[in-house]
PDB file of N, CA and C in Angstrom:
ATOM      1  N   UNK A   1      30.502 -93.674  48.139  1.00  0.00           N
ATOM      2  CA  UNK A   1      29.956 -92.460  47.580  1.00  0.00           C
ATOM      3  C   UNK A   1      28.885 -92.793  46.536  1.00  0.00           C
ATOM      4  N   UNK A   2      29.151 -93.653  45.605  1.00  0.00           N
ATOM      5  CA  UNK A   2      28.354 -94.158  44.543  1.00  0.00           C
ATOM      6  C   UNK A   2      26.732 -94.845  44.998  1.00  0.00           C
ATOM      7  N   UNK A   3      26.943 -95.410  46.675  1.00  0.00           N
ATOM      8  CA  UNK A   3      25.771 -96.111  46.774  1.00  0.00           C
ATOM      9  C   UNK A   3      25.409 -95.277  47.750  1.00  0.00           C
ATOM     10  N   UNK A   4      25.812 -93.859  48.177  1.00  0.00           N
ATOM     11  CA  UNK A   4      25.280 -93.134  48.879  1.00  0.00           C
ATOM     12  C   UNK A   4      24.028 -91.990  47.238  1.00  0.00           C
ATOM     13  N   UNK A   5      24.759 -92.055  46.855  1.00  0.00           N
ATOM     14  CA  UNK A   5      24.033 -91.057  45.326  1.00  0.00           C
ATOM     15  C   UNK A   5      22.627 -92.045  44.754  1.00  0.00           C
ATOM     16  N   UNK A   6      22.889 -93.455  44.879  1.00  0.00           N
ATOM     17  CA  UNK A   6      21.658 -94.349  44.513  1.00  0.00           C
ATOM     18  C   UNK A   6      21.058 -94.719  45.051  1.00  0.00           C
ATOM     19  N   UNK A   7      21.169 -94.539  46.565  1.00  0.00           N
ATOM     20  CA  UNK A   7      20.127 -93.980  47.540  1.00  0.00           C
ATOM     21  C   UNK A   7      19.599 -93.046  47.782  1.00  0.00           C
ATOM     22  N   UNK A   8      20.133 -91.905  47.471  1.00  0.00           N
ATOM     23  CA  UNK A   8      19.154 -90.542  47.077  1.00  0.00           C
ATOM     24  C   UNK A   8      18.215 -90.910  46.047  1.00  0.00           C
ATOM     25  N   UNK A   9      18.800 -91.237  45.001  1.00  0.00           N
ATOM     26  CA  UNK A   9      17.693 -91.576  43.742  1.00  0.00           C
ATOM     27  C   UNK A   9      17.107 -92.563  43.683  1.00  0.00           C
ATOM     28  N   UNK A  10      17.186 -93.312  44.674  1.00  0.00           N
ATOM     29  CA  UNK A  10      15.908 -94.447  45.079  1.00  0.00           C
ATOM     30  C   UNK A  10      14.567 -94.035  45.245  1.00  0.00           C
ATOM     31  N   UNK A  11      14.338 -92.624  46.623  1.00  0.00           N
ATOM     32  CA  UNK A  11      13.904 -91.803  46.614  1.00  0.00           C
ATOM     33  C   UNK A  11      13.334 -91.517  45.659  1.00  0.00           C
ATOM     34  N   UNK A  12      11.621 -91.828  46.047  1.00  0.00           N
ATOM     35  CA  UNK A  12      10.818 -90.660  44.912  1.00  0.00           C
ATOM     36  C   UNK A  12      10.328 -89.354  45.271  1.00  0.00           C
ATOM     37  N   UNK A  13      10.429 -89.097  46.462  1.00  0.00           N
ATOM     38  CA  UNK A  13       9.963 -87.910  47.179  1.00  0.00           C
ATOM     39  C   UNK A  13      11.118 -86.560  46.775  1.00  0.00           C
ATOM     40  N   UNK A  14      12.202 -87.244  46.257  1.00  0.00           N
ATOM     41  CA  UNK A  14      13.394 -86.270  46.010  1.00  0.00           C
ATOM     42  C   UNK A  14      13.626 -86.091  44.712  1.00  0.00           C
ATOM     43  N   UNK A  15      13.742 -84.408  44.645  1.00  0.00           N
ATOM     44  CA  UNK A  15      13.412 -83.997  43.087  1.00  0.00           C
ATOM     45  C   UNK A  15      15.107 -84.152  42.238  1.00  0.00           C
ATOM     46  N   UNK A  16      14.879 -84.487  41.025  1.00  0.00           N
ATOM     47  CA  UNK A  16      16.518 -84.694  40.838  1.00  0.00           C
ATOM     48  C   UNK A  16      17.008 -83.353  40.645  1.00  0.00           C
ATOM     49  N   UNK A  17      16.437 -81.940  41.010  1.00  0.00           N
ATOM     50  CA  UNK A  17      17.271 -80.521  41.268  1.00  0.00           C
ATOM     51  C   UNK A  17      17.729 -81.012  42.857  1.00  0.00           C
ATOM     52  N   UNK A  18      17.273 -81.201  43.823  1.00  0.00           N
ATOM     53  CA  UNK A  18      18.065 -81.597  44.822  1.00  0.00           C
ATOM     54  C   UNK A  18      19.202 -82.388  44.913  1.00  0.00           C
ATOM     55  N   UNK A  19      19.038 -83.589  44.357  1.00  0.00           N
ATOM     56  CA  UNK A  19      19.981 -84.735  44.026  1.00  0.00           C
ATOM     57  C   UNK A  19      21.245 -84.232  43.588  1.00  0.00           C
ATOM     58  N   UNK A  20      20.819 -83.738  42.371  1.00  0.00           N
ATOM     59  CA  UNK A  20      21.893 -82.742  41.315  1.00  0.00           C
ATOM     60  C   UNK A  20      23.034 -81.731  42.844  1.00  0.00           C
ATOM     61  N   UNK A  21      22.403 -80.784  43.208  1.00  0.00           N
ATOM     62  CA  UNK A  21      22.908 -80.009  44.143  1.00  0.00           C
ATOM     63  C   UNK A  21      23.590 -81.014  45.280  1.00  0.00           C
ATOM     64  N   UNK A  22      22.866 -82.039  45.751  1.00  0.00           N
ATOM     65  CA  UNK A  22      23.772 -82.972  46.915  1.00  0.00           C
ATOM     66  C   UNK A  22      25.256 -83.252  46.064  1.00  0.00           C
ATOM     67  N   UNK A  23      25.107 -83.909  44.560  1.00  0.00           N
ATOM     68  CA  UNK A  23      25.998 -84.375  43.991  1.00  0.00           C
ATOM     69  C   UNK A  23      26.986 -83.252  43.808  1.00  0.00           C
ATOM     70  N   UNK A  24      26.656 -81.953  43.509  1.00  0.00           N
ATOM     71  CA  UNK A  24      27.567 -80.800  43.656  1.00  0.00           C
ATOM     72  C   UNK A  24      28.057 -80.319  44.763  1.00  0.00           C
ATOM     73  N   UNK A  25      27.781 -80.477  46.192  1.00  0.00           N
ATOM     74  CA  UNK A  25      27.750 -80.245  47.167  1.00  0.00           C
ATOM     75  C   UNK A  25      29.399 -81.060  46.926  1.00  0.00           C
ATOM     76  N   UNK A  26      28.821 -82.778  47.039  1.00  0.00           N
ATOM     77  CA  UNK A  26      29.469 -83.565  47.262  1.00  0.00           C
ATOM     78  C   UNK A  26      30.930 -83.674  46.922  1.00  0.00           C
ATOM     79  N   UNK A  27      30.266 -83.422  45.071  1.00  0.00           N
ATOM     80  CA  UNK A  27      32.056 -83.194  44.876  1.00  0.00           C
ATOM     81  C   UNK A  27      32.671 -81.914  45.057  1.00  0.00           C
ATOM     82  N   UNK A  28      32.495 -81.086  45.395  1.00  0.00           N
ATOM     83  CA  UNK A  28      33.401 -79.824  46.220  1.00  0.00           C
ATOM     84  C   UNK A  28      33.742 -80.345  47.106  1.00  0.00           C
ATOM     85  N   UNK A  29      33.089 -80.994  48.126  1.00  0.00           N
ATOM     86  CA  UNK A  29      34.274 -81.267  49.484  1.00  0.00           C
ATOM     87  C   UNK A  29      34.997 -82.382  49.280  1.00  0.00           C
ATOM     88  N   UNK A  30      34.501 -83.176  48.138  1.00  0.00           N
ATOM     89  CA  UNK A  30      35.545 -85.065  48.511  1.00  0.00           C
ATOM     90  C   UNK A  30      36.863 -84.393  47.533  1.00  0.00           C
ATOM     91  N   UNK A  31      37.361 -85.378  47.525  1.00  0.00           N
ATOM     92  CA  UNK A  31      38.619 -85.698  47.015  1.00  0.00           C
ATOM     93  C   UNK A  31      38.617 -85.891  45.221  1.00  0.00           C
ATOM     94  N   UNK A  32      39.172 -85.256  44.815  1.00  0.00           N
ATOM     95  CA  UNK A  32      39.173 -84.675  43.185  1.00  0.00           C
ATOM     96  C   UNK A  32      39.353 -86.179  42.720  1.00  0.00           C
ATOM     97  N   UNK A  33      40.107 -87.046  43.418  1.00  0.00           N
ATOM     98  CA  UNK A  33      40.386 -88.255  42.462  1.00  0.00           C
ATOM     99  C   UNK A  33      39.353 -89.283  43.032  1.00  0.00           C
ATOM    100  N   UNK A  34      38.839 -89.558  43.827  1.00  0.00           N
ATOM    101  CA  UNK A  34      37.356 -89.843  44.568  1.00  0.00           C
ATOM    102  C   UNK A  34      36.805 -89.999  43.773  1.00  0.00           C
ATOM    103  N   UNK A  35      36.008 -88.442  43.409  1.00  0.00           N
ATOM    104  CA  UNK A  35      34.877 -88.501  42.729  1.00  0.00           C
ATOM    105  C   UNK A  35      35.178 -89.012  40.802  1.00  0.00           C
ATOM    106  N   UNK A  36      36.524 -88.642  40.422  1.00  0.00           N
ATOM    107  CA  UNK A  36      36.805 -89.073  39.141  1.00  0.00           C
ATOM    108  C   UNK A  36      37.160 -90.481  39.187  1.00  0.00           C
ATOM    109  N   UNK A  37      37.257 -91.758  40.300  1.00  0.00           N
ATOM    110  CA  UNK A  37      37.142 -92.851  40.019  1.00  0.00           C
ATOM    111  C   UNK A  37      35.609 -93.305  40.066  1.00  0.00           C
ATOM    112  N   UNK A  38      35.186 -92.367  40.912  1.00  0.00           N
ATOM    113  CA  UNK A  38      33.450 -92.878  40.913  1.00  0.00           C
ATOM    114  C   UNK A  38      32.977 -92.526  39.323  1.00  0.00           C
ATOM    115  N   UNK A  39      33.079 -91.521  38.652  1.00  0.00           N
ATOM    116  CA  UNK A  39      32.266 -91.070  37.455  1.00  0.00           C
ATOM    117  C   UNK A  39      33.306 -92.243  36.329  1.00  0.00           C
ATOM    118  N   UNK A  40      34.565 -92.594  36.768  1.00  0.00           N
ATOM    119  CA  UNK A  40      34.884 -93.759  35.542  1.00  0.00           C
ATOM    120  C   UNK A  40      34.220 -95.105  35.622  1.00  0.00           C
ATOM    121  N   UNK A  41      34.080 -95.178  36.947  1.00  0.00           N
ATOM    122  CA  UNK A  41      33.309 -96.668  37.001  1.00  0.00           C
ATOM    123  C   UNK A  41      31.538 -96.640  36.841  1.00  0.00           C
ATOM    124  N   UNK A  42      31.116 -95.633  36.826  1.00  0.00           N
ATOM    125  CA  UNK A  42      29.660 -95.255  35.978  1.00  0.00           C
ATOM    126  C   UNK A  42      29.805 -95.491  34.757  1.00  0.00           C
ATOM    127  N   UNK A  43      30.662 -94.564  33.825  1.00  0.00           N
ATOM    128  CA  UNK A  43      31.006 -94.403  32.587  1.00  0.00           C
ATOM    129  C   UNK A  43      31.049 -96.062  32.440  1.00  0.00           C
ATOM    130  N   UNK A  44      32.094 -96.351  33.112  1.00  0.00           N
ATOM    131  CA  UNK A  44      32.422 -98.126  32.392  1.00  0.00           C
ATOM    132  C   UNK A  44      31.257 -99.195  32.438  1.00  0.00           C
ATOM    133  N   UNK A  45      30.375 -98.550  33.519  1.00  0.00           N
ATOM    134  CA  UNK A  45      29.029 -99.322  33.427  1.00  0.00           C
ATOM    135  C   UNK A  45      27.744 -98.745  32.579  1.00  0.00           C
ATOM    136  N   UNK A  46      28.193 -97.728  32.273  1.00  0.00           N
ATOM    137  CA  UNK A  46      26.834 -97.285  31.454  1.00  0.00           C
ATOM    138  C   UNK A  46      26.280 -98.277  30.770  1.00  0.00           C
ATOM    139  N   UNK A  47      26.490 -99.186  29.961  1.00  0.00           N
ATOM    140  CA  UNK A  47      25.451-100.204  29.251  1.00  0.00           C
ATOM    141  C   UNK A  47      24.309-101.205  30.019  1.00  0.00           C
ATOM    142  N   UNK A  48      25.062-100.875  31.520  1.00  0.00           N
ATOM    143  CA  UNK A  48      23.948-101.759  32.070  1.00  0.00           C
ATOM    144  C   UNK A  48      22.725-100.520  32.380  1.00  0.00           C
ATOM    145  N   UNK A  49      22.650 -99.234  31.754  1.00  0.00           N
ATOM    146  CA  UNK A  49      21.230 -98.378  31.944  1.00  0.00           C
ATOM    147  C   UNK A  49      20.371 -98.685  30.277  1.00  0.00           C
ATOM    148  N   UNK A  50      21.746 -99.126  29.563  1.00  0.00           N
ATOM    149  CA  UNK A  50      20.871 -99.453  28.228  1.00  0.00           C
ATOM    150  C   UNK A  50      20.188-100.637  28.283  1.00  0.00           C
ATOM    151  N   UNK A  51      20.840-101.516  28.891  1.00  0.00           N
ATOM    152  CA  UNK A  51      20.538-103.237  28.912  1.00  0.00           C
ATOM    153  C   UNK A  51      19.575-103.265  29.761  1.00  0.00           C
ATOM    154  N   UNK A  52      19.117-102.605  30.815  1.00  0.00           N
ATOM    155  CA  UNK A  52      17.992-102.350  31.876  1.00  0.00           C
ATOM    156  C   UNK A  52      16.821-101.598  31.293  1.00  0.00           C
ATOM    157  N   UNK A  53      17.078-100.629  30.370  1.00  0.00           N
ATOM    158  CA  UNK A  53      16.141 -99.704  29.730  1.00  0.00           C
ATOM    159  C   UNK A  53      14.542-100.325  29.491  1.00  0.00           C
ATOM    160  N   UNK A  54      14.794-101.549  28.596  1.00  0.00           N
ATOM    161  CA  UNK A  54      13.643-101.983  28.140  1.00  0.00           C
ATOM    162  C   UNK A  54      12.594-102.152  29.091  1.00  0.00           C
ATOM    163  N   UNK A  55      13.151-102.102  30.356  1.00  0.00           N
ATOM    164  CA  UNK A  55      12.245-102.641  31.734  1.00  0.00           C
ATOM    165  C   UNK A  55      12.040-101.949  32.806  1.00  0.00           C
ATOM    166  N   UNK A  56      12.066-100.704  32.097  1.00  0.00           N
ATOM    167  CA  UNK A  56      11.540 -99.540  32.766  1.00  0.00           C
ATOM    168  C   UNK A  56       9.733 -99.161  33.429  1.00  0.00           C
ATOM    169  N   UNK A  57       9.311 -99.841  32.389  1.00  0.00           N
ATOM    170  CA  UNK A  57       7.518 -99.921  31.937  1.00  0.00           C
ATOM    171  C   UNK A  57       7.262-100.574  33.553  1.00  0.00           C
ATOM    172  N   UNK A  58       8.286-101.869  34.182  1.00  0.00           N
ATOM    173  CA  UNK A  58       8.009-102.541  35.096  1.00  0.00           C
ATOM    174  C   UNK A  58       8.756-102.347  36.734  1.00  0.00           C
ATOM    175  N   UNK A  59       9.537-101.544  36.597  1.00  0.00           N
ATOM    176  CA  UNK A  59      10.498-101.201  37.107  1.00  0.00           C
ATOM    177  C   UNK A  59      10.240-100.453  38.973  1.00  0.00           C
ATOM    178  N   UNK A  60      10.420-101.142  39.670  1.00  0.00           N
ATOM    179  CA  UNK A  60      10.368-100.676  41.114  1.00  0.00           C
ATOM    180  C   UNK A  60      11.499 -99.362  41.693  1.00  0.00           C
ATOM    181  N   UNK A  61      11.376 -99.999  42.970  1.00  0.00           N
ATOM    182  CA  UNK A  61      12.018 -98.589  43.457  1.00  0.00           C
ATOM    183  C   UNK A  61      13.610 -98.764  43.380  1.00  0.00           C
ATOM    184  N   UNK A  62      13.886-100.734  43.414  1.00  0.00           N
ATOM    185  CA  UNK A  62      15.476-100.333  42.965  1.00  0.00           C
ATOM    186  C   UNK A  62      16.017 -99.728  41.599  1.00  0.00           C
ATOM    187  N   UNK A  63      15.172-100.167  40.768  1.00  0.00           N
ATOM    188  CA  UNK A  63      15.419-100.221  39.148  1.00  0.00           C
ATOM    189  C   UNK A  63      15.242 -98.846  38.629  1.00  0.00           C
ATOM    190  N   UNK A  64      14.374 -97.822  39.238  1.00  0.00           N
ATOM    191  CA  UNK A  64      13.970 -96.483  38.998  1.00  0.00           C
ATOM    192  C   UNK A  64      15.368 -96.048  39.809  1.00  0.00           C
ATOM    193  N   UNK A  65      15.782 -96.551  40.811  1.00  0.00           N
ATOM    194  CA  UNK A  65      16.989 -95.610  41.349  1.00  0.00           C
ATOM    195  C   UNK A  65      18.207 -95.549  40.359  1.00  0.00           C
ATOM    196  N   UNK A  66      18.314 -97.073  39.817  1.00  0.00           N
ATOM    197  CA  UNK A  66      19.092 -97.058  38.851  1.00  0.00           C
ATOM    198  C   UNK A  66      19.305 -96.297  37.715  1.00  0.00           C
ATOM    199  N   UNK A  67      17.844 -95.878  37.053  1.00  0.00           N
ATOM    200  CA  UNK A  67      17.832 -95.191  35.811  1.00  0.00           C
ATOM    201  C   UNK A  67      18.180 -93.858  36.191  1.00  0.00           C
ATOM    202  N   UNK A  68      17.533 -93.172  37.342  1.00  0.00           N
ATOM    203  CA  UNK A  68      17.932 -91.915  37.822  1.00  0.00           C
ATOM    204  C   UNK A  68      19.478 -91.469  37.600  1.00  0.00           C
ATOM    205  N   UNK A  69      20.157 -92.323  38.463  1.00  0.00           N
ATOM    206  CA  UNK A  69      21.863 -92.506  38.879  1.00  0.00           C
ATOM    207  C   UNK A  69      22.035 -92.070  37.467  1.00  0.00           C
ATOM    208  N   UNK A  70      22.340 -92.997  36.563  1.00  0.00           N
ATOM    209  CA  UNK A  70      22.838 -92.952  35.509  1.00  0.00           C
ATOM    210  C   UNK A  70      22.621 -91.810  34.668  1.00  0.00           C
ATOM    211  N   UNK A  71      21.439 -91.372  34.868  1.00  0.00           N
ATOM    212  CA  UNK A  71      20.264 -90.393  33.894  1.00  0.00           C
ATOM    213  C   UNK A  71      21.446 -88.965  34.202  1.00  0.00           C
ATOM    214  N   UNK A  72      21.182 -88.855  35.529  1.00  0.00           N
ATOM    215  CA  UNK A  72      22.083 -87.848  36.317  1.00  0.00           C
ATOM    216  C   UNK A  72      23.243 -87.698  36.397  1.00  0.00           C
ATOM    217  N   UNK A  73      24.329 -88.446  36.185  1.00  0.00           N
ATOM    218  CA  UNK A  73      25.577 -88.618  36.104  1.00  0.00           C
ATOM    219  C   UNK A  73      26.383 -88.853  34.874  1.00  0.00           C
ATOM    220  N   UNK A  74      25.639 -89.430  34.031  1.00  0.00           N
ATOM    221  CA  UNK A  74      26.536 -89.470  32.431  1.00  0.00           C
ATOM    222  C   UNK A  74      25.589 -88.379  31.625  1.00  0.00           C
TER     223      UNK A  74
END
């Protein structure tokens, strides 16, 4: 689920109001404890969007998917 969401936001053609709505879509139909192990293991990684931050200025299409994910989810 997690590397299906950071493949949407890899995507630059996709606005993050779409993204947002897939991710709402998403968690209505999955599984309540699914999506709350996916948003703890974001949460537990959040420092790697701080520790990545500085290298944004240089940042491709994986590294922009990254900041998105995170941007969008915490």
């Amino acid at each position: 689920m997690l590397l299906f969401i950071y493949n949407l936001c890899r995507e630059q053609h996709l606005s993050d109001e779409l993204i947002c709505n897939v991710m709402r879509k998403y968690q209505a139909y999955c599984d309540p404890q699914e999506w709350d192990d996916m948003m703890h293991t974001v949460c537990h990684y959040r420092f790697i969007y701080y520790l990545l931050l500085p290298f944004k200025y240089i940042a491709k299409k994986d590294l922009i998917g990254i900041y998105r994910l995170f941007k969008m989810l915490i």
